[in-house]
C-alpha atoms as a PDB file:
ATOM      1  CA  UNK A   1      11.389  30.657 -20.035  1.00  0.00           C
ATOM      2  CA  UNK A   2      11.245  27.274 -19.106  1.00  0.00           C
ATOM      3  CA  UNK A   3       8.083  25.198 -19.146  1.00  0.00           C
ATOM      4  CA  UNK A   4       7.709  24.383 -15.324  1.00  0.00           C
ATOM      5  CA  UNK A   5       8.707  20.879 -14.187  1.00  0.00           C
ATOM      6  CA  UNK A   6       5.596  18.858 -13.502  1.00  0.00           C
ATOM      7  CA  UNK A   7       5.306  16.955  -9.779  1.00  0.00           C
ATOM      8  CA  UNK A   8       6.848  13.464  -9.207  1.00  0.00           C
ATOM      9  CA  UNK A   9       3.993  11.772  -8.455  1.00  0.00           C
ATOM     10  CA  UNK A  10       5.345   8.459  -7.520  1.00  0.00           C
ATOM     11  CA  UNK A  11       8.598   8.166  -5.260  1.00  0.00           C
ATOM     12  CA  UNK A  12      10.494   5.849  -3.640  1.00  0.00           C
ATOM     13  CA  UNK A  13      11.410   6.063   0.362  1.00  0.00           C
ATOM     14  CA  UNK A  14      13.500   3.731   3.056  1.00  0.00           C
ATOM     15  CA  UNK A  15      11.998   4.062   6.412  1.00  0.00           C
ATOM     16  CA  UNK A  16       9.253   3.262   8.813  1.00  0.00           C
ATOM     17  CA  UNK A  17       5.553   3.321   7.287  1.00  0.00           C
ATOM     18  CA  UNK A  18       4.097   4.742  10.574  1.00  0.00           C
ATOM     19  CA  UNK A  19       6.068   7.276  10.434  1.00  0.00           C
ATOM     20  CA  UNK A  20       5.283   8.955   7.578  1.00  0.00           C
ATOM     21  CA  UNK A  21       3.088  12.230   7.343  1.00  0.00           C
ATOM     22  CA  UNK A  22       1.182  10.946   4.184  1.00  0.00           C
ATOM     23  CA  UNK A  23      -2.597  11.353   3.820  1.00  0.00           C
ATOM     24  CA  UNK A  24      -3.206   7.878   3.724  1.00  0.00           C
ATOM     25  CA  UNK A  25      -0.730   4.034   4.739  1.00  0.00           C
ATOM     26  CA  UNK A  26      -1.588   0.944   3.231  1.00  0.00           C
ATOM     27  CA  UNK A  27      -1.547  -1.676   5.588  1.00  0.00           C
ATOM     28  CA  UNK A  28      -1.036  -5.476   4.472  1.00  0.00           C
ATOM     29  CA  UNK A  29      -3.627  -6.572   6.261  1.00  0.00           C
ATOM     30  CA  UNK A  30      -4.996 -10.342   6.741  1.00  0.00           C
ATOM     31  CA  UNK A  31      -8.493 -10.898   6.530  1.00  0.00           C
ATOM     32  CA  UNK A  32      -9.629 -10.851  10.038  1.00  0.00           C
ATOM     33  CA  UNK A  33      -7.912  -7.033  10.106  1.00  0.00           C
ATOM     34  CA  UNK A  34      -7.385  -7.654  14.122  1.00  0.00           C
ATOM     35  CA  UNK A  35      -3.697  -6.907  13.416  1.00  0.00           C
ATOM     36  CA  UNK A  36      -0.743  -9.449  13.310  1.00  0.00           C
ATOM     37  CA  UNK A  37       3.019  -9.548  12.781  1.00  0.00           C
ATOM     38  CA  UNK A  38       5.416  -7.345  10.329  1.00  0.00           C
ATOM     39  CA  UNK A  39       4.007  -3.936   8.784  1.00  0.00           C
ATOM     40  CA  UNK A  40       0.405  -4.886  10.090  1.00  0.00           C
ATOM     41  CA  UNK A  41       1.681  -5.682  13.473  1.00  0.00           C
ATOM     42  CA  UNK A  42       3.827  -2.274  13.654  1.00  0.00           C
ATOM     43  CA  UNK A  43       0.406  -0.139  12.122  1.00  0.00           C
ATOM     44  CA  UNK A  44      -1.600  -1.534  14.590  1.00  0.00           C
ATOM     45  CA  UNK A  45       0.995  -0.754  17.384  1.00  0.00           C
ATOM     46  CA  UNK A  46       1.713   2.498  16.259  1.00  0.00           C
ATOM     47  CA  UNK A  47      -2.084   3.782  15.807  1.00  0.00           C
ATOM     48  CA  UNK A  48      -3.035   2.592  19.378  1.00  0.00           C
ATOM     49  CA  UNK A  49      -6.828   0.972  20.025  1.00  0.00           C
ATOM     50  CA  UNK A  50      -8.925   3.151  18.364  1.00  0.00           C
ATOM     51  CA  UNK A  51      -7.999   1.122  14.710  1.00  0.00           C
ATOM     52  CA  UNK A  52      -8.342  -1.997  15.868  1.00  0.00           C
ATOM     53  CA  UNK A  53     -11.541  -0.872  17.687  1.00  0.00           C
ATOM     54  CA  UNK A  54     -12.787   0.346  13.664  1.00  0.00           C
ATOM     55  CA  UNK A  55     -11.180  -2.735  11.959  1.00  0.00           C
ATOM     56  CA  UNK A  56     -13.500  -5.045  14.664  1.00  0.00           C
ATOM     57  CA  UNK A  57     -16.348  -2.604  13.459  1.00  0.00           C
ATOM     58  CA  UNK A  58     -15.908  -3.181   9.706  1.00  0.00           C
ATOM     59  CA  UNK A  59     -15.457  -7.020  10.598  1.00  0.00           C
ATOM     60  CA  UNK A  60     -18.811  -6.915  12.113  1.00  0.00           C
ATOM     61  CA  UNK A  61     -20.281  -5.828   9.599  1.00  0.00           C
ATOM     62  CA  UNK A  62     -18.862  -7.565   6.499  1.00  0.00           C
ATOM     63  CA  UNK A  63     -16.913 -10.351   7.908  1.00  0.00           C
ATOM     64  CA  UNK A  64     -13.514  -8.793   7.534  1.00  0.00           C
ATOM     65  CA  UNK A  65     -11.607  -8.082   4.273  1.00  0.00           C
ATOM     66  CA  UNK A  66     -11.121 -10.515   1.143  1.00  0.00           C
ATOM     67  CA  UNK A  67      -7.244 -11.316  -0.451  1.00  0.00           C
ATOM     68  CA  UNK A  68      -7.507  -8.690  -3.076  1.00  0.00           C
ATOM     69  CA  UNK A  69      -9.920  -6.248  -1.678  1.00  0.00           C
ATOM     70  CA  UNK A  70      -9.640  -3.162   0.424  1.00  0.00           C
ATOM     71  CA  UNK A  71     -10.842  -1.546   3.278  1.00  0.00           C
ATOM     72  CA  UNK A  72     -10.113   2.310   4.532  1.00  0.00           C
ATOM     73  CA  UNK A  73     -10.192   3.295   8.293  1.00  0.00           C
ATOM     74  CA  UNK A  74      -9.294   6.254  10.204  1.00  0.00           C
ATOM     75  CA  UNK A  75      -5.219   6.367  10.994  1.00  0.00           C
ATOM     76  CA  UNK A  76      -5.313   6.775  15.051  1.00  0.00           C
ATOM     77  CA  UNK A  77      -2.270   7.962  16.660  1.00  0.00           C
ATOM     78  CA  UNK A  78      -0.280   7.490  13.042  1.00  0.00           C
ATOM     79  CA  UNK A  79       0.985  10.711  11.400  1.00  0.00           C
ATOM     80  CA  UNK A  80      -1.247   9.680   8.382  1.00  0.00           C
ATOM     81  CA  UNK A  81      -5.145  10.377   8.956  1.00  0.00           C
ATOM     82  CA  UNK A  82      -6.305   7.236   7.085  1.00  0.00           C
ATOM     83  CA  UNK A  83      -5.034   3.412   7.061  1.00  0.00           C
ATOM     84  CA  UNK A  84      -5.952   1.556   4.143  1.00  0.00           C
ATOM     85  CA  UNK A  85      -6.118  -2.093   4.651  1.00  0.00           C
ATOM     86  CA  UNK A  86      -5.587  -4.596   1.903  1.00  0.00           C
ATOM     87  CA  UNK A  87      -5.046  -8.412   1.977  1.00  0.00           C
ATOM     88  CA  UNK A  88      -2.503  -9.409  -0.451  1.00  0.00           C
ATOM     89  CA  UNK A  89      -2.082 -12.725  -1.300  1.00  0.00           C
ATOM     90  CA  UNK A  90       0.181 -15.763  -0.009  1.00  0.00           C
ATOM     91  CA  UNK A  91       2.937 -16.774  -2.287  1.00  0.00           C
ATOM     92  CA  UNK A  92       2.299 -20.208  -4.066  1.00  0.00           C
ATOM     93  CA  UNK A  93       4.269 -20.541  -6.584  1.00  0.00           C
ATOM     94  CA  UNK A  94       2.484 -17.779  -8.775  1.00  0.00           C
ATOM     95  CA  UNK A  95       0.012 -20.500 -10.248  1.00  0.00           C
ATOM     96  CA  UNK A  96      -2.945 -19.792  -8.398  1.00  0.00           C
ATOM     97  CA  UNK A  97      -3.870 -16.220  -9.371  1.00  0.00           C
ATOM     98  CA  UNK A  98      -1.398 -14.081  -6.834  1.00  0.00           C
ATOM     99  CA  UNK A  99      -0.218 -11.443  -9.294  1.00  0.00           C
ATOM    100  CA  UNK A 100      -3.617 -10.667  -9.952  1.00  0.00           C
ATOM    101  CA  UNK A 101      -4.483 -10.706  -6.153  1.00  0.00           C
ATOM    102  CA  UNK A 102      -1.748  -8.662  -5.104  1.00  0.00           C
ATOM    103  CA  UNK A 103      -2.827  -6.077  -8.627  1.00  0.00           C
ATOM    104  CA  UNK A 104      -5.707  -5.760  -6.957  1.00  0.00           C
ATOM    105  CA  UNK A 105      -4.703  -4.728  -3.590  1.00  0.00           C
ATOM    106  CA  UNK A 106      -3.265  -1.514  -5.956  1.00  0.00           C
ATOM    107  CA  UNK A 107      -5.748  -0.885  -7.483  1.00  0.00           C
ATOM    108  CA  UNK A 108      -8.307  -0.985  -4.666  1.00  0.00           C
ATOM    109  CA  UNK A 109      -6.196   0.736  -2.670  1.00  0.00           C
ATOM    110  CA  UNK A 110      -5.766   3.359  -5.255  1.00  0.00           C
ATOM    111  CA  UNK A 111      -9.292   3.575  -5.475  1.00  0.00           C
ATOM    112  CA  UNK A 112     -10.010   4.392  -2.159  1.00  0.00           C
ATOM    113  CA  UNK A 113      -7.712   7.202  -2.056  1.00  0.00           C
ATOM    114  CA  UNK A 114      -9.902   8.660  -5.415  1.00  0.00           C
ATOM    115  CA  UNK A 115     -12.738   7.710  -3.769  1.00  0.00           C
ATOM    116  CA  UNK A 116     -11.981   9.874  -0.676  1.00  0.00           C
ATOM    117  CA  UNK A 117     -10.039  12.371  -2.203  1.00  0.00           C
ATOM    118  CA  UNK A 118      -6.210  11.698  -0.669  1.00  0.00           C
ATOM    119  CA  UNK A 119      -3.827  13.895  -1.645  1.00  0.00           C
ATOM    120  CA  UNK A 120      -1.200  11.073  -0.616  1.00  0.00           C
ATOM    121  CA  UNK A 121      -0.539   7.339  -0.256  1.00  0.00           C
ATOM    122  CA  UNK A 122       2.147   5.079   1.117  1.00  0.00           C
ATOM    123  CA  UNK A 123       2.032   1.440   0.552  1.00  0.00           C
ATOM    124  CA  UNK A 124       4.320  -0.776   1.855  1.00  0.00           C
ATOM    125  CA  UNK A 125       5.638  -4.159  -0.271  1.00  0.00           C
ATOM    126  CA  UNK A 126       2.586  -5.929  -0.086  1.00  0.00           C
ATOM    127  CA  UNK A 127       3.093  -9.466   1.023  1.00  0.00           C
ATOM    128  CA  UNK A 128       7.188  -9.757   0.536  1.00  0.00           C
ATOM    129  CA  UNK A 129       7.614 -10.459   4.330  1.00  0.00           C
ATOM    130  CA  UNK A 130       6.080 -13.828   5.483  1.00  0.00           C
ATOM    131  CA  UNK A 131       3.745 -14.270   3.117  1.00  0.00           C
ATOM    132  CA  UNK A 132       6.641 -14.849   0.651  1.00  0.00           C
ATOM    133  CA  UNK A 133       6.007 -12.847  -2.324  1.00  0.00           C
ATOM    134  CA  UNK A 134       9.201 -12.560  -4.385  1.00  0.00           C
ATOM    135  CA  UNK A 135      10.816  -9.095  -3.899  1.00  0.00           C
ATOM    136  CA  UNK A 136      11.282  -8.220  -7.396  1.00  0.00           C
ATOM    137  CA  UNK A 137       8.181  -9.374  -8.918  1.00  0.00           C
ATOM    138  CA  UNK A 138       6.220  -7.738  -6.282  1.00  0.00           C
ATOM    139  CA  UNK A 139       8.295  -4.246  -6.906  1.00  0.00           C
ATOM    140  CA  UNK A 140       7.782  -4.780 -10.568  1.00  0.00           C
ATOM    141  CA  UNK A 141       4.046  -5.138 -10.210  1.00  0.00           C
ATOM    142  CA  UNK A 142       4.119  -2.276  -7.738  1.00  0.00           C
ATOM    143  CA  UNK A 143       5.554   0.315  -9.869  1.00  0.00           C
ATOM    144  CA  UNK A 144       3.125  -1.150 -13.026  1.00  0.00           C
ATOM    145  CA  UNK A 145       0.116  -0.775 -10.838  1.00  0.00           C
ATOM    146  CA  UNK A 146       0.966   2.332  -9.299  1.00  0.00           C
ATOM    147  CA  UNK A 147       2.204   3.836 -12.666  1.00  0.00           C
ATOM    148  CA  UNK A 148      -0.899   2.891 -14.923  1.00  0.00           C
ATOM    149  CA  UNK A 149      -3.168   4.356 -12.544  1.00  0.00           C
ATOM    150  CA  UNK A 150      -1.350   7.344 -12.014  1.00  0.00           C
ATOM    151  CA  UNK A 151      -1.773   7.744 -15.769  1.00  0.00           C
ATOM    152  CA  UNK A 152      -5.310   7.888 -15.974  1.00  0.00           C
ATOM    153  CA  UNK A 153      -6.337   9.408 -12.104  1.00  0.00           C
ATOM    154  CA  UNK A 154      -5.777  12.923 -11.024  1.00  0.00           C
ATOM    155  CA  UNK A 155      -6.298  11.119  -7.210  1.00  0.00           C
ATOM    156  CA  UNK A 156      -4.004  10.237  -5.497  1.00  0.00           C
ATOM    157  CA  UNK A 157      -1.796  12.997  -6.375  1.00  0.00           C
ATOM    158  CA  UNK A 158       1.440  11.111  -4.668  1.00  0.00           C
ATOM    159  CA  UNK A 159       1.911   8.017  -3.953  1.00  0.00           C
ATOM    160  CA  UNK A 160       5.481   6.988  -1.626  1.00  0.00           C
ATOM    161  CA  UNK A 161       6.073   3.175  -2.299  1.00  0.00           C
ATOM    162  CA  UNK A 162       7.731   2.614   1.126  1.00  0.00           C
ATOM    163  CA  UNK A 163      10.982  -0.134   1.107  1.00  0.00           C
ATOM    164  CA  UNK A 164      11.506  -1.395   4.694  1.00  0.00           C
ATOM    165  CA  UNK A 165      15.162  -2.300   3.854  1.00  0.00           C
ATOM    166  CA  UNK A 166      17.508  -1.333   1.463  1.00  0.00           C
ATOM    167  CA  UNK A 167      17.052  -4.123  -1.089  1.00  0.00           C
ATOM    168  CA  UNK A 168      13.438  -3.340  -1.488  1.00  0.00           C
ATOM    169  CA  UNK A 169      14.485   0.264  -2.199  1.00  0.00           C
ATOM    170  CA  UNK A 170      17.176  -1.145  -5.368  1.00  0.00           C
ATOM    171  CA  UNK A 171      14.145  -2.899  -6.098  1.00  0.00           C
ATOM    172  CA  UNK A 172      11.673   0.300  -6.573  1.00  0.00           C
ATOM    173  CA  UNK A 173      14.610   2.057  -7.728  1.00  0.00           C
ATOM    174  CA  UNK A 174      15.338  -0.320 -10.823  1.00  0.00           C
ATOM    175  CA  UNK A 175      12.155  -0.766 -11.676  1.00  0.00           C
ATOM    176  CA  UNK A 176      10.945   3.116 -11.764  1.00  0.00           C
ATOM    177  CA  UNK A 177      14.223   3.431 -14.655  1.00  0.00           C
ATOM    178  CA  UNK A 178      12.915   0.617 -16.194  1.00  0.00           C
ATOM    179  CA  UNK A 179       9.425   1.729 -16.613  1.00  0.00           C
ATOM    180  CA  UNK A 180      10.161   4.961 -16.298  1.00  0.00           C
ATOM    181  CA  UNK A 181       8.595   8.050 -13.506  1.00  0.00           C
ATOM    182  CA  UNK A 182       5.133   8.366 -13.440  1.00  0.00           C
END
């Protein structure tokens, strides 16, 4: 008999973030976390007052979130139960630390899914919209991130990287063959 095939913990989806039924949604958040335009706009919209009401809290209290860092809240009228906000980095040139920024929004993402035991995370493509992160070297960094740390951390136990259109998907798509499924 055959050794039973282990989960795919890391996948690759087209669609709307909001609407997915994942423990946890990254949103790319800036650092004020009062909402704005592209994926954080459409979180914001979609989870109705009650996040921005805890995203003014957590602003309150610690002045809002750093590029980099992380911040978890509850999900409001979203499908997922949790929104995890992260401010990724603006795109300038690559010469002033953004791949390590935008690693970081990963990793402390990832960590607040360990740290509160979610079974499931989607991120979206962190900064690729108006911000201007390049596409590919944000889906390469993506799958790295997501990859390593999947490695080495029984939490999350999926992760969905989310492509809003259908290059972003190619994107995720090449880059999981090239490094290979978690």
């Amino acid at each position: 008999m055959d050794a039973p095939t282990p989960p795919i913990r890391l996948r690759v989806v087209q669609g709307d973030i909001t609407k997915l039924a994942t423990t946890a949604i990254v949103n790319a958040a800036n650092s004020s976390l009062l909402g704005g335009g592209g994926v954080d706009g459409a979180i914001h919209r979609a989870a109705g007052p009650q996040l921005l009401e805890e995203c003014r809290k957590i602003r309150a209290r610690q002045g809002g979130c750093a590029t980099g860092e992380a911040v978890i809240t509850i999900g409001g009228k979203l499908p997922a139960a949790y929104v995890i906000h992260t401010v990724g980095p603006v795109w300038n040139g690559g010469h002033k630390g953004e791949p390590e920024l935008l690693a970081n929004c990963y990793r402390h993402s990832l960590q607040l899914a360990l740290d509160n035991k979610l079974a499931s995370v989607a991120f979206p493509g962190i900064n690729t919209g108006i911000y201007g992160y390049p596409k590919p070297a944000a889906a390469a960094l993506a799958v790295r991130e997501v990859r390593q740390w999947l490695a080495t951390h029984e939490w999350p136990q999926e992760v969905v990287l989310v492509a809003f259109d259908a290059e972003t998907k190619r994107l995720y798509e090449q880059e999981l063959a090239n490094q290979g499924p978690a």
